[in-house]
C-alpha atoms as a PDB file:
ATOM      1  CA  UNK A   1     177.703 137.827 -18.280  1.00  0.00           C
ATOM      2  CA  UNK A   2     174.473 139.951 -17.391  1.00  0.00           C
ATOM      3  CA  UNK A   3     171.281 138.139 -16.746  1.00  0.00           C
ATOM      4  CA  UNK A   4     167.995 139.909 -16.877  1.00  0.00           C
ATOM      5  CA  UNK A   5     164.714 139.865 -14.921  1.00  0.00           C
ATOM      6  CA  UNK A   6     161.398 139.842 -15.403  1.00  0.00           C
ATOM      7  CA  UNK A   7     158.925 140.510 -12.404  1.00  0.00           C
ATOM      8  CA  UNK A   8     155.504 139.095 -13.284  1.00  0.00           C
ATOM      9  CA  UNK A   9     151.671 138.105 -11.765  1.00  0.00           C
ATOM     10  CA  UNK A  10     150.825 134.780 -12.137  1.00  0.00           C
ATOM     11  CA  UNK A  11     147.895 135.694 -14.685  1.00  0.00           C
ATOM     12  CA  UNK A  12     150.762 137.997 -16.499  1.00  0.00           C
ATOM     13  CA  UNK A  13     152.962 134.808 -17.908  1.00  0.00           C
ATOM     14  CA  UNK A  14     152.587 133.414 -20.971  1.00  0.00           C
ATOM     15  CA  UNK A  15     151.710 129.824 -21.278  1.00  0.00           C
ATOM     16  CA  UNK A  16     155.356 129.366 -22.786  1.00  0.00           C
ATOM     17  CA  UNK A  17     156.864 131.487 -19.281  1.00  0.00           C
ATOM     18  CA  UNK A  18     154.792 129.382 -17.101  1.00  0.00           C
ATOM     19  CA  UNK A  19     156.023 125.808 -19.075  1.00  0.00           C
ATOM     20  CA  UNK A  20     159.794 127.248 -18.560  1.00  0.00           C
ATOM     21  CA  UNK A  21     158.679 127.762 -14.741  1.00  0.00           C
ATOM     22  CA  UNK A  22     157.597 124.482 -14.220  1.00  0.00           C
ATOM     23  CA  UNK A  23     160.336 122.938 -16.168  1.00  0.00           C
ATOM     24  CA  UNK A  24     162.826 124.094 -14.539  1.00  0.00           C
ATOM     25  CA  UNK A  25     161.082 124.229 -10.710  1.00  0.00           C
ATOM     26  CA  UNK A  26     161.144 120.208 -11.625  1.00  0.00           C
ATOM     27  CA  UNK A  27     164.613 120.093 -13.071  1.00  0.00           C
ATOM     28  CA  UNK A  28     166.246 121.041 -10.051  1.00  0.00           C
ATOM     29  CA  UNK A  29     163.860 120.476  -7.401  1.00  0.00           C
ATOM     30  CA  UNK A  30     162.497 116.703  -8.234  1.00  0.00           C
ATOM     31  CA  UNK A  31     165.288 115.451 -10.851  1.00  0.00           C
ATOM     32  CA  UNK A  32     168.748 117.066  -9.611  1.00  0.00           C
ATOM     33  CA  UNK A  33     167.409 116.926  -5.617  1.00  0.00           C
ATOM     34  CA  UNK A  34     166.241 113.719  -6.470  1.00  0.00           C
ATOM     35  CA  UNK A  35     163.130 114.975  -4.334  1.00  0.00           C
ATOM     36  CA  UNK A  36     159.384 113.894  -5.064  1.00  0.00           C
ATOM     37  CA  UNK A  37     157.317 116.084  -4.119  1.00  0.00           C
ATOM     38  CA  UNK A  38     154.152 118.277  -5.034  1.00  0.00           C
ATOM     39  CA  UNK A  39     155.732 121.690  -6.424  1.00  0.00           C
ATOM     40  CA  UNK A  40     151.949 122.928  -8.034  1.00  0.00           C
ATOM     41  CA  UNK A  41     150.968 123.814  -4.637  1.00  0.00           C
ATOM     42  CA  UNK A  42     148.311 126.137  -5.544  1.00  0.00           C
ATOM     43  CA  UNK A  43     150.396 129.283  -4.355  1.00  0.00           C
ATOM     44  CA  UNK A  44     151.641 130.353  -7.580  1.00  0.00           C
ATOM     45  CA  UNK A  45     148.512 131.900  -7.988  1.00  0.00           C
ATOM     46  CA  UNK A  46     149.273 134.564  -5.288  1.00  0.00           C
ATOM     47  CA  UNK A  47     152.781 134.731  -6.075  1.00  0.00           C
ATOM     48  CA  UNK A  48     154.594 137.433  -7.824  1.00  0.00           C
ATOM     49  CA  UNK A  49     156.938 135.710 -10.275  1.00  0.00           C
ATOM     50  CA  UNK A  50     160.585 136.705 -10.762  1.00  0.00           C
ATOM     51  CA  UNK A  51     162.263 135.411 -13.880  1.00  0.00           C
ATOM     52  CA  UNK A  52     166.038 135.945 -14.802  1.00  0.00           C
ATOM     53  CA  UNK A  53     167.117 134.952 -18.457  1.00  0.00           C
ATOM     54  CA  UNK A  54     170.474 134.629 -19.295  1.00  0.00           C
ATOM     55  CA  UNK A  55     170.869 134.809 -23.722  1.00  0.00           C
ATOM     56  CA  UNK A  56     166.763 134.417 -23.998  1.00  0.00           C
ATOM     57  CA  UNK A  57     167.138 130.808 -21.317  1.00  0.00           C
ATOM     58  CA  UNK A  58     165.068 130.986 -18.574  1.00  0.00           C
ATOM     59  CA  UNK A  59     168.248 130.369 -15.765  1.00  0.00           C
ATOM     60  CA  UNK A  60     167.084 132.020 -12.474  1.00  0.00           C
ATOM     61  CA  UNK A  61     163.793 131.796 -10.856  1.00  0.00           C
ATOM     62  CA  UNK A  62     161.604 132.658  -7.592  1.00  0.00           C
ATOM     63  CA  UNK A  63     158.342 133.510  -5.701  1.00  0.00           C
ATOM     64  CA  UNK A  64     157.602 136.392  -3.837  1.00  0.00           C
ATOM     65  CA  UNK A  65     154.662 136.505  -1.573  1.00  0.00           C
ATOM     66  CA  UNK A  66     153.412 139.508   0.231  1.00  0.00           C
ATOM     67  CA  UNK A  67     153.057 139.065   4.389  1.00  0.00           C
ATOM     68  CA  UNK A  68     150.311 136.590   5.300  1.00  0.00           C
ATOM     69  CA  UNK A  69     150.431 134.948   1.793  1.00  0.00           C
ATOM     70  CA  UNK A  70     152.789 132.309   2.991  1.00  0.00           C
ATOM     71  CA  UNK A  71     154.384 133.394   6.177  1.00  0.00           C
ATOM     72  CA  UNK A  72     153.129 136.656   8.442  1.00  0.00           C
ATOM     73  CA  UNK A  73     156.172 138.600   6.963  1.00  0.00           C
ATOM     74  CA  UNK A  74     156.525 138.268   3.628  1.00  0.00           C
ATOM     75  CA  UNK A  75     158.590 135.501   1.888  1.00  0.00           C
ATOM     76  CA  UNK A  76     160.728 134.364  -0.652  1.00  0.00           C
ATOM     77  CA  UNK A  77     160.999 130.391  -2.225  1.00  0.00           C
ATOM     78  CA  UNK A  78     161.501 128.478  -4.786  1.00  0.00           C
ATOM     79  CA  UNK A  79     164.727 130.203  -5.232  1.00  0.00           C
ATOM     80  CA  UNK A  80     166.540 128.647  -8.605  1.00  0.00           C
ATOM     81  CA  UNK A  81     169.502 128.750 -10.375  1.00  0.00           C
ATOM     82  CA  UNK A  82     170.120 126.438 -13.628  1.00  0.00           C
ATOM     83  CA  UNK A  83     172.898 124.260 -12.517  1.00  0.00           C
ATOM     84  CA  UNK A  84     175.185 125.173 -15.329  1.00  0.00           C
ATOM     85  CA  UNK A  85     174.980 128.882 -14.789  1.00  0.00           C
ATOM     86  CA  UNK A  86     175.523 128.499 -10.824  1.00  0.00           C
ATOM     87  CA  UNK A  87     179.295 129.596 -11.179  1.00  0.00           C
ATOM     88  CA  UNK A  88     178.233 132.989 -12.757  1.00  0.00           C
ATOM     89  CA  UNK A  89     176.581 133.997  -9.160  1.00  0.00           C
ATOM     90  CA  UNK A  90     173.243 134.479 -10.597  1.00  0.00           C
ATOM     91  CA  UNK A  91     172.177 133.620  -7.406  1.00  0.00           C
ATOM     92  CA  UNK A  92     173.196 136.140  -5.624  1.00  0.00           C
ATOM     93  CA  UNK A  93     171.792 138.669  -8.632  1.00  0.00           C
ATOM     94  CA  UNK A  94     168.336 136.944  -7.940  1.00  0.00           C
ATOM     95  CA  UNK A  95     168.358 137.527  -4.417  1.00  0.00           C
ATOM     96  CA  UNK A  96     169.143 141.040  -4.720  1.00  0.00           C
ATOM     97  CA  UNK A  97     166.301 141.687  -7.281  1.00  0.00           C
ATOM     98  CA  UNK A  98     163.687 139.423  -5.222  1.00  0.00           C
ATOM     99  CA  UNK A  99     164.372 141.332  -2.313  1.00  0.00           C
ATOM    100  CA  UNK A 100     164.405 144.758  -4.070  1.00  0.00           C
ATOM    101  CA  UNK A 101     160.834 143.723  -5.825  1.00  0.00           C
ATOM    102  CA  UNK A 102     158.900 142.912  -2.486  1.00  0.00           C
ATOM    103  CA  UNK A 103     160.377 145.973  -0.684  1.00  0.00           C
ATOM    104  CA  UNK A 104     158.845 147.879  -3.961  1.00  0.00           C
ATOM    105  CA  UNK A 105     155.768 145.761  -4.708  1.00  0.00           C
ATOM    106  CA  UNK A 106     154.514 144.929  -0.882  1.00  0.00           C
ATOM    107  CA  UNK A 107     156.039 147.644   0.678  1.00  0.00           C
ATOM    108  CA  UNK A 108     157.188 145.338   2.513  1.00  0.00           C
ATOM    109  CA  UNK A 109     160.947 145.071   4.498  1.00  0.00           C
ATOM    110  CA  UNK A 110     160.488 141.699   6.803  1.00  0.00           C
ATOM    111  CA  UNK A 111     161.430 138.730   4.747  1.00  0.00           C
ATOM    112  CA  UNK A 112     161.331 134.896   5.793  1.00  0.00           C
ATOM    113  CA  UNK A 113     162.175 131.830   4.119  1.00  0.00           C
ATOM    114  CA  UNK A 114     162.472 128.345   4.686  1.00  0.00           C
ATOM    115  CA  UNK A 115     165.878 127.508   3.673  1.00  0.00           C
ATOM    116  CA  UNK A 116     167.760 124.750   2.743  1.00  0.00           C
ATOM    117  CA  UNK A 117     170.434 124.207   5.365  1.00  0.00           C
ATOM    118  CA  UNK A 118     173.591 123.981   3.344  1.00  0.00           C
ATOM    119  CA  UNK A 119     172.581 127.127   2.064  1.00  0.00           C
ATOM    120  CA  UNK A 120     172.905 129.081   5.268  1.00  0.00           C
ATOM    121  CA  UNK A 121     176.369 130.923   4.603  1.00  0.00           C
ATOM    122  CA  UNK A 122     174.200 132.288   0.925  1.00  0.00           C
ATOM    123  CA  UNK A 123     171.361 133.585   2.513  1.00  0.00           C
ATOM    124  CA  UNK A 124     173.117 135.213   5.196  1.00  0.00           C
ATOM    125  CA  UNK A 125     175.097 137.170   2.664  1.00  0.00           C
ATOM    126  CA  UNK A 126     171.690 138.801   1.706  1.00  0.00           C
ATOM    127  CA  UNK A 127     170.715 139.749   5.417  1.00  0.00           C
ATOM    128  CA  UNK A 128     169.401 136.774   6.594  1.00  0.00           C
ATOM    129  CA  UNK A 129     169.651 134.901  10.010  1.00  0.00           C
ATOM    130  CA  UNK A 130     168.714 131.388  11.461  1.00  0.00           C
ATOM    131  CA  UNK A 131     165.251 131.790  13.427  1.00  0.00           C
ATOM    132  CA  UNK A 132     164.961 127.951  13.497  1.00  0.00           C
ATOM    133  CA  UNK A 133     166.313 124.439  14.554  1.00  0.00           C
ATOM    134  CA  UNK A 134     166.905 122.168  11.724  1.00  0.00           C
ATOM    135  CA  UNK A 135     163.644 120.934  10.363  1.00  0.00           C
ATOM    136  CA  UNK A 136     163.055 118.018   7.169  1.00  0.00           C
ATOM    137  CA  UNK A 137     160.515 119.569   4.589  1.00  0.00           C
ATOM    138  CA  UNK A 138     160.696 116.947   2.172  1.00  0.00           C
ATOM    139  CA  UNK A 139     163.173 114.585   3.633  1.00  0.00           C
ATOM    140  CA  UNK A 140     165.367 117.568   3.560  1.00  0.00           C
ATOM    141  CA  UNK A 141     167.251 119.807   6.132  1.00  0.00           C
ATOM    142  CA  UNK A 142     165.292 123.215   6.029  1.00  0.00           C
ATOM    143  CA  UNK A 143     165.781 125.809   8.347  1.00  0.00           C
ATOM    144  CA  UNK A 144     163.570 129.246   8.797  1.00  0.00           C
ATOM    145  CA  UNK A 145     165.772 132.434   8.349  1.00  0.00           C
ATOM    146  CA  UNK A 146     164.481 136.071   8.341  1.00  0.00           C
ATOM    147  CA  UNK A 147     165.452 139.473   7.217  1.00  0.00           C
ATOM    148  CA  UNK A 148     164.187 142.772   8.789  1.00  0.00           C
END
């Protein structure tokens, strides 16, 4: 199973890109998470978009944001995979081509994120390491984790 990537500015998707976005931001973030909160934060607009499609589906997804766009380094979030194609480790695909695009795009090697907990052991497959306590951002466990 290959997926495939697309690495787009915010004014670059199509409306039809952006809907999937959203869509599927609220599928697993609000629905699945069972999570309300307010994912059109106004950041997408300085976010380089990364989109993986897996036979023309939109089934990966996440934001890039060059250092002192989100954090001082720069960061990663939103990190998505559809929950039916999480056994093909897409994720781990993703991560690779998010880091890969703000080492080429921001020039950029320091990465943080504010992870979800139970994802610790994923992220620190990619490089990553705690920098944090345990924090709730949204009424759930978070924790900050960086790359250099």
């Amino acid at each position: 199973m290959e997926i495939t990537f697309k690495i787009k500015r915010f004014n670059e998707l199509s409306v039809t890109e952006l809907h999937d976005v959203l869509q599927l931001r609220s599928e697993v973030f609000v629905v699945e998470q069972n999570c309300v909160y307010q994912d059109i934060d106004g950041k997408d607009q300085r976010a380089l978009h990364v989109l993986g499609y897996y036979q023309n589906e939109l089934t990966a997804y996440s934001r890039l944001f060059d250092a002192g766009n989100y954090f001082e380094e720069a960061s990663i979030g939103r990190v998505i995979v559809r929950q039916k194609f999480r056994k093909f480790n897409f994720g781990h695909e993703l991560m690779r081509v998010s880091i890969a695009a703000i080492e080429e795009n921001f020039n950029q090697s320091a990465i943080t994120i504010s992870a979800q907990e139970y994802l610790k052991k994923f992220y620190e497959s990619h490089g990553f390491v705690q920098t944090s306590d345990i924090y709730l951002e949204d009424d759930i466990p978070h924790i900050q984790m960086k790359r250099r």
